[in-house]
Protein backbone atom coordinates (compact mmCIF):
# COMPACT_ATOMS: atom_id res chain seq x y z
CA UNK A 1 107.10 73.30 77.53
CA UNK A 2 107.57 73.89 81.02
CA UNK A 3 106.38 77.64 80.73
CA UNK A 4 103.27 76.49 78.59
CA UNK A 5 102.12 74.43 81.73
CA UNK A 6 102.29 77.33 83.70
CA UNK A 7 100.56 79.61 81.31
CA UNK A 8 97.25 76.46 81.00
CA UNK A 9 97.28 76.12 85.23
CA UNK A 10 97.46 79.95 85.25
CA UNK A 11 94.21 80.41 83.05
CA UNK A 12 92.88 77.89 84.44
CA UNK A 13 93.01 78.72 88.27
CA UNK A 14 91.26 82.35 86.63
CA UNK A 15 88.24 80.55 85.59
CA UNK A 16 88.25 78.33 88.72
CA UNK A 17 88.59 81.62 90.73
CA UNK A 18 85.88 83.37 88.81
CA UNK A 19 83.19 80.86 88.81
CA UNK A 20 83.54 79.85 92.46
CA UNK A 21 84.03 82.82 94.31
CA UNK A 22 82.54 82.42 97.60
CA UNK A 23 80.83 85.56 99.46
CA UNK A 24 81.92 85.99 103.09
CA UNK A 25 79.26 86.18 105.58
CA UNK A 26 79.32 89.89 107.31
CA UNK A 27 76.86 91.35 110.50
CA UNK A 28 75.36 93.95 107.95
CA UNK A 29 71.99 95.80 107.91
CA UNK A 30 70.05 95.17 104.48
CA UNK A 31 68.48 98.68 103.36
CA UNK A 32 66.61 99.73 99.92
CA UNK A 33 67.99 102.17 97.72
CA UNK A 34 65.11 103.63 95.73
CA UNK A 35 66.38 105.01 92.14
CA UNK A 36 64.13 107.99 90.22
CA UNK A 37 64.28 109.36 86.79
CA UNK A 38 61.89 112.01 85.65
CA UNK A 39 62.72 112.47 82.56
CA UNK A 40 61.68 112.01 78.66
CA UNK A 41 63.14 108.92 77.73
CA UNK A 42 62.62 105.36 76.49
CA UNK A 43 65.35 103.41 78.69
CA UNK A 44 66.79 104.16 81.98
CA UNK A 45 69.51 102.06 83.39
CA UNK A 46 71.26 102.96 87.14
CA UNK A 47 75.08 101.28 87.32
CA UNK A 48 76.98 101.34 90.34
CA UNK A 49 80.67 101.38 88.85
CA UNK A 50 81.94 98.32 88.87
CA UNK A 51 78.79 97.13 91.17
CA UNK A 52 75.25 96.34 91.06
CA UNK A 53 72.94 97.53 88.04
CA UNK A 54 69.58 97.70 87.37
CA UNK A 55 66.86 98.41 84.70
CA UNK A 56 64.22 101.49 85.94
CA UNK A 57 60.78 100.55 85.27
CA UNK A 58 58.25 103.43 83.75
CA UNK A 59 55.25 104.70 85.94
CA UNK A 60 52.19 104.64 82.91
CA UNK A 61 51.20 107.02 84.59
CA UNK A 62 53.35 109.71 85.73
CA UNK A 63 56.20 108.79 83.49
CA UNK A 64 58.60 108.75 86.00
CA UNK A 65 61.21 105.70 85.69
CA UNK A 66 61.66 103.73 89.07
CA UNK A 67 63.86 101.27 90.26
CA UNK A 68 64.63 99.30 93.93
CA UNK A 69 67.88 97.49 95.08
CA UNK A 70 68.88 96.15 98.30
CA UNK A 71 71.90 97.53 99.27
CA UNK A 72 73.74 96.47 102.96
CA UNK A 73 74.58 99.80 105.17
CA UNK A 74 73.19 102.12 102.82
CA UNK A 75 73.07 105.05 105.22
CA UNK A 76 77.43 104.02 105.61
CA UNK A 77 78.12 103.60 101.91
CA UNK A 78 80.30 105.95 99.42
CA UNK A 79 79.95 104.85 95.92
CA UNK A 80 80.28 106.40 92.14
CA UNK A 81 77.43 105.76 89.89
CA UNK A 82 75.99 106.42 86.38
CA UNK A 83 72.58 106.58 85.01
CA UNK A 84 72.21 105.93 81.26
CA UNK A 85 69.77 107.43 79.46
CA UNK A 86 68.27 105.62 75.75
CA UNK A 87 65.64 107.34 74.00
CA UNK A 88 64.57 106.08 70.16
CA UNK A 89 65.00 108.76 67.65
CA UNK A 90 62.80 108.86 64.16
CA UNK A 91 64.22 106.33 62.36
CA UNK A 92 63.57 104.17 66.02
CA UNK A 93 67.37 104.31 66.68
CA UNK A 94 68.38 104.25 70.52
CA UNK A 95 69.85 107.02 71.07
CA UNK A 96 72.55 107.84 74.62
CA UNK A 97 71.26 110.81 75.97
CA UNK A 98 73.12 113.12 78.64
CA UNK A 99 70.91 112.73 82.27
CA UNK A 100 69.75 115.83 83.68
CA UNK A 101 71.25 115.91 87.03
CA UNK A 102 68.31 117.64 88.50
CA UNK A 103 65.72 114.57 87.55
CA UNK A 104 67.68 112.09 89.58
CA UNK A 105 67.04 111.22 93.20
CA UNK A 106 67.93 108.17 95.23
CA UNK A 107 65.85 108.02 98.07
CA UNK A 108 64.21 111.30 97.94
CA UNK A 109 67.87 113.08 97.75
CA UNK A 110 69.17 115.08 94.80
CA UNK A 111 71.95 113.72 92.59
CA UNK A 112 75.49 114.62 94.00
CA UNK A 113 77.25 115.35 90.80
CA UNK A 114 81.40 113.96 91.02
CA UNK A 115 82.71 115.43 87.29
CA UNK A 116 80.99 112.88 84.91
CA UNK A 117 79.16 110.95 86.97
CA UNK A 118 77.37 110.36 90.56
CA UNK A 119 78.13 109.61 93.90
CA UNK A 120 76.04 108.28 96.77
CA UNK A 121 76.89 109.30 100.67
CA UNK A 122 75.26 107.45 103.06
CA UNK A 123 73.49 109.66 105.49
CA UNK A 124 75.96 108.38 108.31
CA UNK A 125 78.82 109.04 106.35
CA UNK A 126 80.80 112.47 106.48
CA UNK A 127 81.55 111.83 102.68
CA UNK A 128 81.09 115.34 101.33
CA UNK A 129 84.51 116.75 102.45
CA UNK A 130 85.50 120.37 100.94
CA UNK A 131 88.87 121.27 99.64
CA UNK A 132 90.93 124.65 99.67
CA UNK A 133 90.46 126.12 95.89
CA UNK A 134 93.89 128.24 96.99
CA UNK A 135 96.62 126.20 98.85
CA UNK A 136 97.94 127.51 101.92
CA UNK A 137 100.35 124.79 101.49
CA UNK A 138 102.71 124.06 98.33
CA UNK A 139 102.08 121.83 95.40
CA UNK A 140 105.11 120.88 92.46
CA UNK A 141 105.61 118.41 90.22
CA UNK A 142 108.96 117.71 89.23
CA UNK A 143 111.19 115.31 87.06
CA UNK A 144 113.28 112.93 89.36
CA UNK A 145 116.46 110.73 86.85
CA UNK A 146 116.94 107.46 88.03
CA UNK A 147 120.03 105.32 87.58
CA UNK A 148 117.78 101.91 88.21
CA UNK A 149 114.71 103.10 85.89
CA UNK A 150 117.07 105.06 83.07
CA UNK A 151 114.50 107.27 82.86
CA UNK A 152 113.08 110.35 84.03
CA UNK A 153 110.26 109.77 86.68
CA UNK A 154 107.49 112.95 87.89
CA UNK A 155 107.54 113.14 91.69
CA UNK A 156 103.85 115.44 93.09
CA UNK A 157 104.93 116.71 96.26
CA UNK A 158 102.52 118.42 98.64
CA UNK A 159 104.32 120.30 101.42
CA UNK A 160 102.41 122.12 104.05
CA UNK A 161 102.46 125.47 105.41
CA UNK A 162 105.08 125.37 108.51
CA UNK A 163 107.25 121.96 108.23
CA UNK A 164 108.33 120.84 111.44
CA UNK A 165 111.42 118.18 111.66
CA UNK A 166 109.27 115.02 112.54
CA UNK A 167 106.10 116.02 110.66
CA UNK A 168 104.96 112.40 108.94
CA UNK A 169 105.55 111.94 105.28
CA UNK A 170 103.23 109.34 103.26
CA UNK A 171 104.36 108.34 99.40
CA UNK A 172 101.67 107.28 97.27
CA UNK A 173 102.13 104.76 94.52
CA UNK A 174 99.62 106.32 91.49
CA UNK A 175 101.58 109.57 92.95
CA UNK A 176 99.43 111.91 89.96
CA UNK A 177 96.67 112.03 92.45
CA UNK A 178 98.15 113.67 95.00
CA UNK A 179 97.40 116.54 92.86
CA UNK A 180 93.93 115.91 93.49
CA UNK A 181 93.99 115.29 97.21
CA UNK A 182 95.90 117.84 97.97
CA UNK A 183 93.44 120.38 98.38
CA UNK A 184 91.19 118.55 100.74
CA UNK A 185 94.48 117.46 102.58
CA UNK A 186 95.22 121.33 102.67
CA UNK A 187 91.38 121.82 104.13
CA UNK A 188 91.71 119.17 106.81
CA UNK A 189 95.13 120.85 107.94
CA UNK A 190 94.09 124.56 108.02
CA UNK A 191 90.70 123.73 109.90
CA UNK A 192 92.48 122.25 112.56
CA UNK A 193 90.71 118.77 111.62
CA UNK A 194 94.53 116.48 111.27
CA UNK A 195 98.04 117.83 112.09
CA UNK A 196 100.19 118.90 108.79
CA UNK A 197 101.52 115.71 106.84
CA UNK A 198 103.37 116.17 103.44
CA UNK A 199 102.35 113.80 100.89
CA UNK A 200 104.64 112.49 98.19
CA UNK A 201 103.41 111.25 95.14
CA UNK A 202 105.45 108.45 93.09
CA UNK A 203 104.25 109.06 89.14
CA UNK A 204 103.16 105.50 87.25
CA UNK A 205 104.91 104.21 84.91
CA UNK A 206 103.22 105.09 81.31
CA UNK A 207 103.74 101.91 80.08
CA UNK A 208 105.37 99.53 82.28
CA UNK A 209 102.56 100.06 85.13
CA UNK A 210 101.93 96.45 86.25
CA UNK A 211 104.96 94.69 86.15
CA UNK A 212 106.26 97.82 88.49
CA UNK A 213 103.47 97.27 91.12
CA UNK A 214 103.05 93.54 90.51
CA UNK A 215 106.00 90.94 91.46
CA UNK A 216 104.61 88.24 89.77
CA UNK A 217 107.44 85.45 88.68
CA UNK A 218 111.18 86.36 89.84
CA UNK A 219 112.02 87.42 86.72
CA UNK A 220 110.37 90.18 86.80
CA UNK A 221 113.21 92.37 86.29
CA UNK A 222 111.05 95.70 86.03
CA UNK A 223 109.72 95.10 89.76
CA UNK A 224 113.21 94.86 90.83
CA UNK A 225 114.49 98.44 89.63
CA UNK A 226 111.37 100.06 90.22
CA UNK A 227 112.42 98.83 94.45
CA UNK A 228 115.62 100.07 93.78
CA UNK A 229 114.28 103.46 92.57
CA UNK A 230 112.15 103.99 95.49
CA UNK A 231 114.18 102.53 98.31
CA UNK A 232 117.81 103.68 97.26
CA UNK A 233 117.00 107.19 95.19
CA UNK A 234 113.51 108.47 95.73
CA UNK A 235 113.06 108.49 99.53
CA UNK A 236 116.83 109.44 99.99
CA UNK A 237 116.58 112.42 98.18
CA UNK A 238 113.14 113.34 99.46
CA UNK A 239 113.96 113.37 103.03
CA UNK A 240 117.26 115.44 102.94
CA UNK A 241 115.14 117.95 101.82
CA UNK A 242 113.64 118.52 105.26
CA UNK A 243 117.09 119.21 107.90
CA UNK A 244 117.30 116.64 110.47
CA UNK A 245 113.69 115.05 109.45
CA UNK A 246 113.14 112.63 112.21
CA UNK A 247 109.32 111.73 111.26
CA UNK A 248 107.99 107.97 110.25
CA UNK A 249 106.86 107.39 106.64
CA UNK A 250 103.61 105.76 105.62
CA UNK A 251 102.37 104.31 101.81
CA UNK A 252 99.41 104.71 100.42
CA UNK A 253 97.92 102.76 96.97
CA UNK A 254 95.15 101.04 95.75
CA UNK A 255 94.74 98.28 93.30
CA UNK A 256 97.99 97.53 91.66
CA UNK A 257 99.14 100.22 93.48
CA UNK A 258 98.28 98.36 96.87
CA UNK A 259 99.71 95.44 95.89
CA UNK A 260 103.63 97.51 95.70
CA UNK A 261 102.58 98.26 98.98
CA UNK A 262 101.95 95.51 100.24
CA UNK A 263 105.14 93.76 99.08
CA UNK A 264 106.96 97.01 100.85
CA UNK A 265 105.13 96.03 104.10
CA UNK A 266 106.07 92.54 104.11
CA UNK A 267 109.63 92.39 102.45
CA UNK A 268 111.09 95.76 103.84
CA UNK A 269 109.71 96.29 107.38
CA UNK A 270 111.70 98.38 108.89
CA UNK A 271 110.90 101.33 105.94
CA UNK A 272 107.25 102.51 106.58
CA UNK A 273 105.07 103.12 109.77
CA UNK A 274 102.21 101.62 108.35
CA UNK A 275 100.84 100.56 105.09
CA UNK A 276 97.66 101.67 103.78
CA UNK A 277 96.06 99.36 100.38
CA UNK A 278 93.13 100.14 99.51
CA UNK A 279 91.43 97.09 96.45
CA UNK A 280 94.71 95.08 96.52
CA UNK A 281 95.08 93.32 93.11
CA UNK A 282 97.03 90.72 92.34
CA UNK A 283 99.80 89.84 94.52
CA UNK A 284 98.12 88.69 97.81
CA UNK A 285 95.50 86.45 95.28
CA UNK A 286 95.68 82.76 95.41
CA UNK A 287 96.59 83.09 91.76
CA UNK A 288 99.63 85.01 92.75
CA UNK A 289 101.30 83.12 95.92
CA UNK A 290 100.29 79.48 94.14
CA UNK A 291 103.16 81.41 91.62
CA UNK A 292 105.32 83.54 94.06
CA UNK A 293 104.43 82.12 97.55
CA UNK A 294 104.64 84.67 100.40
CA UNK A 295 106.38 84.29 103.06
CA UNK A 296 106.65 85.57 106.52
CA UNK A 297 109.87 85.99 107.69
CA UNK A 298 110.40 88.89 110.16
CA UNK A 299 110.04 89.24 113.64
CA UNK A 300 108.33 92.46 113.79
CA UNK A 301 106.26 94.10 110.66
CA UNK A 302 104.53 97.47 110.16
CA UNK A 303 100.70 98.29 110.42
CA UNK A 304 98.39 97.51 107.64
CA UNK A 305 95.49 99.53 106.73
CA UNK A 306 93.41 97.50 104.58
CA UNK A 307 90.19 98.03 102.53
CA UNK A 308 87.63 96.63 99.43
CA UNK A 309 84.65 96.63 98.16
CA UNK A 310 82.15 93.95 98.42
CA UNK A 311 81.16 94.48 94.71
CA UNK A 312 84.98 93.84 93.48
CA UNK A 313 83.84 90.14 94.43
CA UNK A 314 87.18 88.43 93.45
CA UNK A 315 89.54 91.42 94.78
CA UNK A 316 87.10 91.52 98.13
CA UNK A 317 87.33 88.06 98.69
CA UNK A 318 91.51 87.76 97.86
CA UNK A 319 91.81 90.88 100.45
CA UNK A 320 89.58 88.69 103.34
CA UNK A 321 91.28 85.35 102.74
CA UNK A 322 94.99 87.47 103.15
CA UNK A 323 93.48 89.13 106.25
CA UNK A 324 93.06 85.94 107.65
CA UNK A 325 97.00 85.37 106.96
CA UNK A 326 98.24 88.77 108.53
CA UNK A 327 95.90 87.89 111.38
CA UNK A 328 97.76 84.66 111.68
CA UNK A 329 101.28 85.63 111.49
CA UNK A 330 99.96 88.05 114.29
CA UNK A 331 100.34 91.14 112.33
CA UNK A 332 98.53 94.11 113.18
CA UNK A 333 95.94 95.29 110.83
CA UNK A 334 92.54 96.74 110.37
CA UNK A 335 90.52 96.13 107.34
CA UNK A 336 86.95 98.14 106.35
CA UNK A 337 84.57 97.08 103.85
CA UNK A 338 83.44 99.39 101.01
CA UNK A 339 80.03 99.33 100.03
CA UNK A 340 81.08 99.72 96.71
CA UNK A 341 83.19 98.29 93.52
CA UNK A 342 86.46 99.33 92.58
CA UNK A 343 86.11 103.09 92.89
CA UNK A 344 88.61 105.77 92.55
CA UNK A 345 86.19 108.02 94.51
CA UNK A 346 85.81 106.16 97.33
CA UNK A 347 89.49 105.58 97.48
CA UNK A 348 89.96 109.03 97.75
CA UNK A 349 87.13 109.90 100.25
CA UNK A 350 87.85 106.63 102.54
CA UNK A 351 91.57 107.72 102.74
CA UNK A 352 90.91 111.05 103.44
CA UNK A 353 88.78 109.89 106.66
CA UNK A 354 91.60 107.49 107.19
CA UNK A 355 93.66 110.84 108.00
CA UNK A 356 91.45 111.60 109.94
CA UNK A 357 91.33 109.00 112.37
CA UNK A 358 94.97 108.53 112.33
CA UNK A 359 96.53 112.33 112.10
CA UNK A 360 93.61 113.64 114.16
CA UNK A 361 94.51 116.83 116.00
């Protein structure tokens, strides 16, 4: 019975949540993004992922499809986008077409293709980094068995060219994408732009994901040997690796992800440098400490990096309110606002000009 009152407060607290989410007042410059299709085509639709969307309306006469938004700091925004193309067939069927990259511009500017979709750099913005095709560094992924998961676990492991004994190591939660970072981490390090950092990626779980990232209740038993894994196995036998490594860790995530990190930052101080979340979901909500309150405890605490997007409204507005807390407790952090929803690209880009702020050479 008890657990069934739970379960009622918890849904209902979502809808609360949902429905009154308040938007926090920002100094921001309001600029117009101005969307263009010029192609053959019936229906034309821009989406910001996870963001704002909009309808293009059709020119009679030059047939070109046309569309306006307000976006704040356009010229400093990063985000991923898609424009969907309808067109009827014969039988008057709407039909998904592919868009041409080539017939879409926002603001004048050709499309900047990211695999399957788009991505908008502000003009202010060095978003467009480049990566090394061939690594001057090293790259393997390798099985790690864990007494506390019973399982085999992939490890990505980036290692740069000339290792010294204090050079900074940063785990990732999600650690598969270190795979994909590592060649513009490899670029910034052999152009001089940061000083070498090796990068250690921590593989999801395939199917216990959340409750490994995600405290929740303290039963969560699956939280609890996922810590044990990375505290008392994984960075142990990492750092023996490197004779007499002397360096300071650092851990990166974002979204559930963050949220592991978080938890590291304020239950086990003393491990990491600084913490770097990126979208944190879930365990700094209101939702989550009204279940697992969190406390603050410790004299001293690492760094926090934090970041969102002010299109995630209810993750944006969780990370603010928990600013406010870390700012309280006198904890030092820094926190950027993403023009943007919750974007894997802009993860990526944003903590790659993290690095470079922080590693800078």
């Amino acid at each position: 019975m008890k657990n069934l009152f739970i379960e009622i407060i918890f849904i209902s607290l979502i809808i609360s949540c949902q429905s009154n989410s308040a938007r926090i007042k920002q100094d921001t410059v309001s600029e117009k993004l101005v969307i263009n299709y010029n192609g053959d085509a019936d229906v034309v639709q821009f989406k910001m992922f996870e963001g704002l969307h909009q309808t293009l309306t059709k020119d009679t006469i030059t047939g070109i499809f046309e569309g306006f938004l307000e976006i704040p700091n356009l010229n400093e925004a990063i985000f991923t986008y898609d424009i969907v193309v309808h067109k009827k067939d014969s039988l008057k069927r709407m039909i998904e077409l592919e868009p041409e990259s080539h017939l879409v511009k926002l603001n004048q500017h050709d499309a900047i293709e990211e695999r399957d979709q788009f991505l908008w750099i502000g003009k202010n913005r060095n978003g467009n980094y480049f990566k090394n095709e061939e690594l001057t560094g090293s790259l393997v992924t390798k099985s790690m068995t864990s007494e506390f998961l019973e399982e085999e676990r992939e490890i990505t492991v980036y290692t740069p060219k000339g290792v010294s004994s204090k050079i900074p190591y940063i785990y990732f939660t999600d650690g598969s994408v270190v795979k994909d970072y590592a060649p513009y981490i490899d670029r910034l390090i052999t152009t001089n732009k940061i000083r070498p950092i090796k990068l250690i990626g921590i593989h999801s779980s395939s199917s216990n994901r959340y409750k490994e990232y995600v405290k929740g209740g303290d039963d969560n038993e699956v939280f609890r040997k996922h810590q044990r894994f990375v505290y008392k196995e994984l960075i142990h036998s990492i750092e023996k690796e490197t004779e007499n490594w002397e360096g300071k860790r650092y851990l990166f995530g974002f979204s559930n992800g963050a949220a592991f990190c978080m938890h590291a930052g304020l239950n086990q101080p003393n491990v990491f440098e600084e913490i770097i979340a990126f979208s944190t979901a879930d365990y700094i909500s209101s939702m989550a400490q009204w279940i697992s309150p969190i406390k603050f405890e410790f004299d001293e605490y690492p760094k926090f990096y934090m970041g969102a997007g002010r299109y995630e409204k209810s993750i944006f507005n969780n990370n603010i309110e928990f600013l406010d807390k870390l700012k309280d407790n006198e904890i030092q952090v820094q926190f950027k606002e993403f023009v943007s929803g919750h974007d894997y690209n802009v993860w990526r880009i944003e903590f790659l000009e993290y690095l470079e702020n922080r590693f800078k050479k």
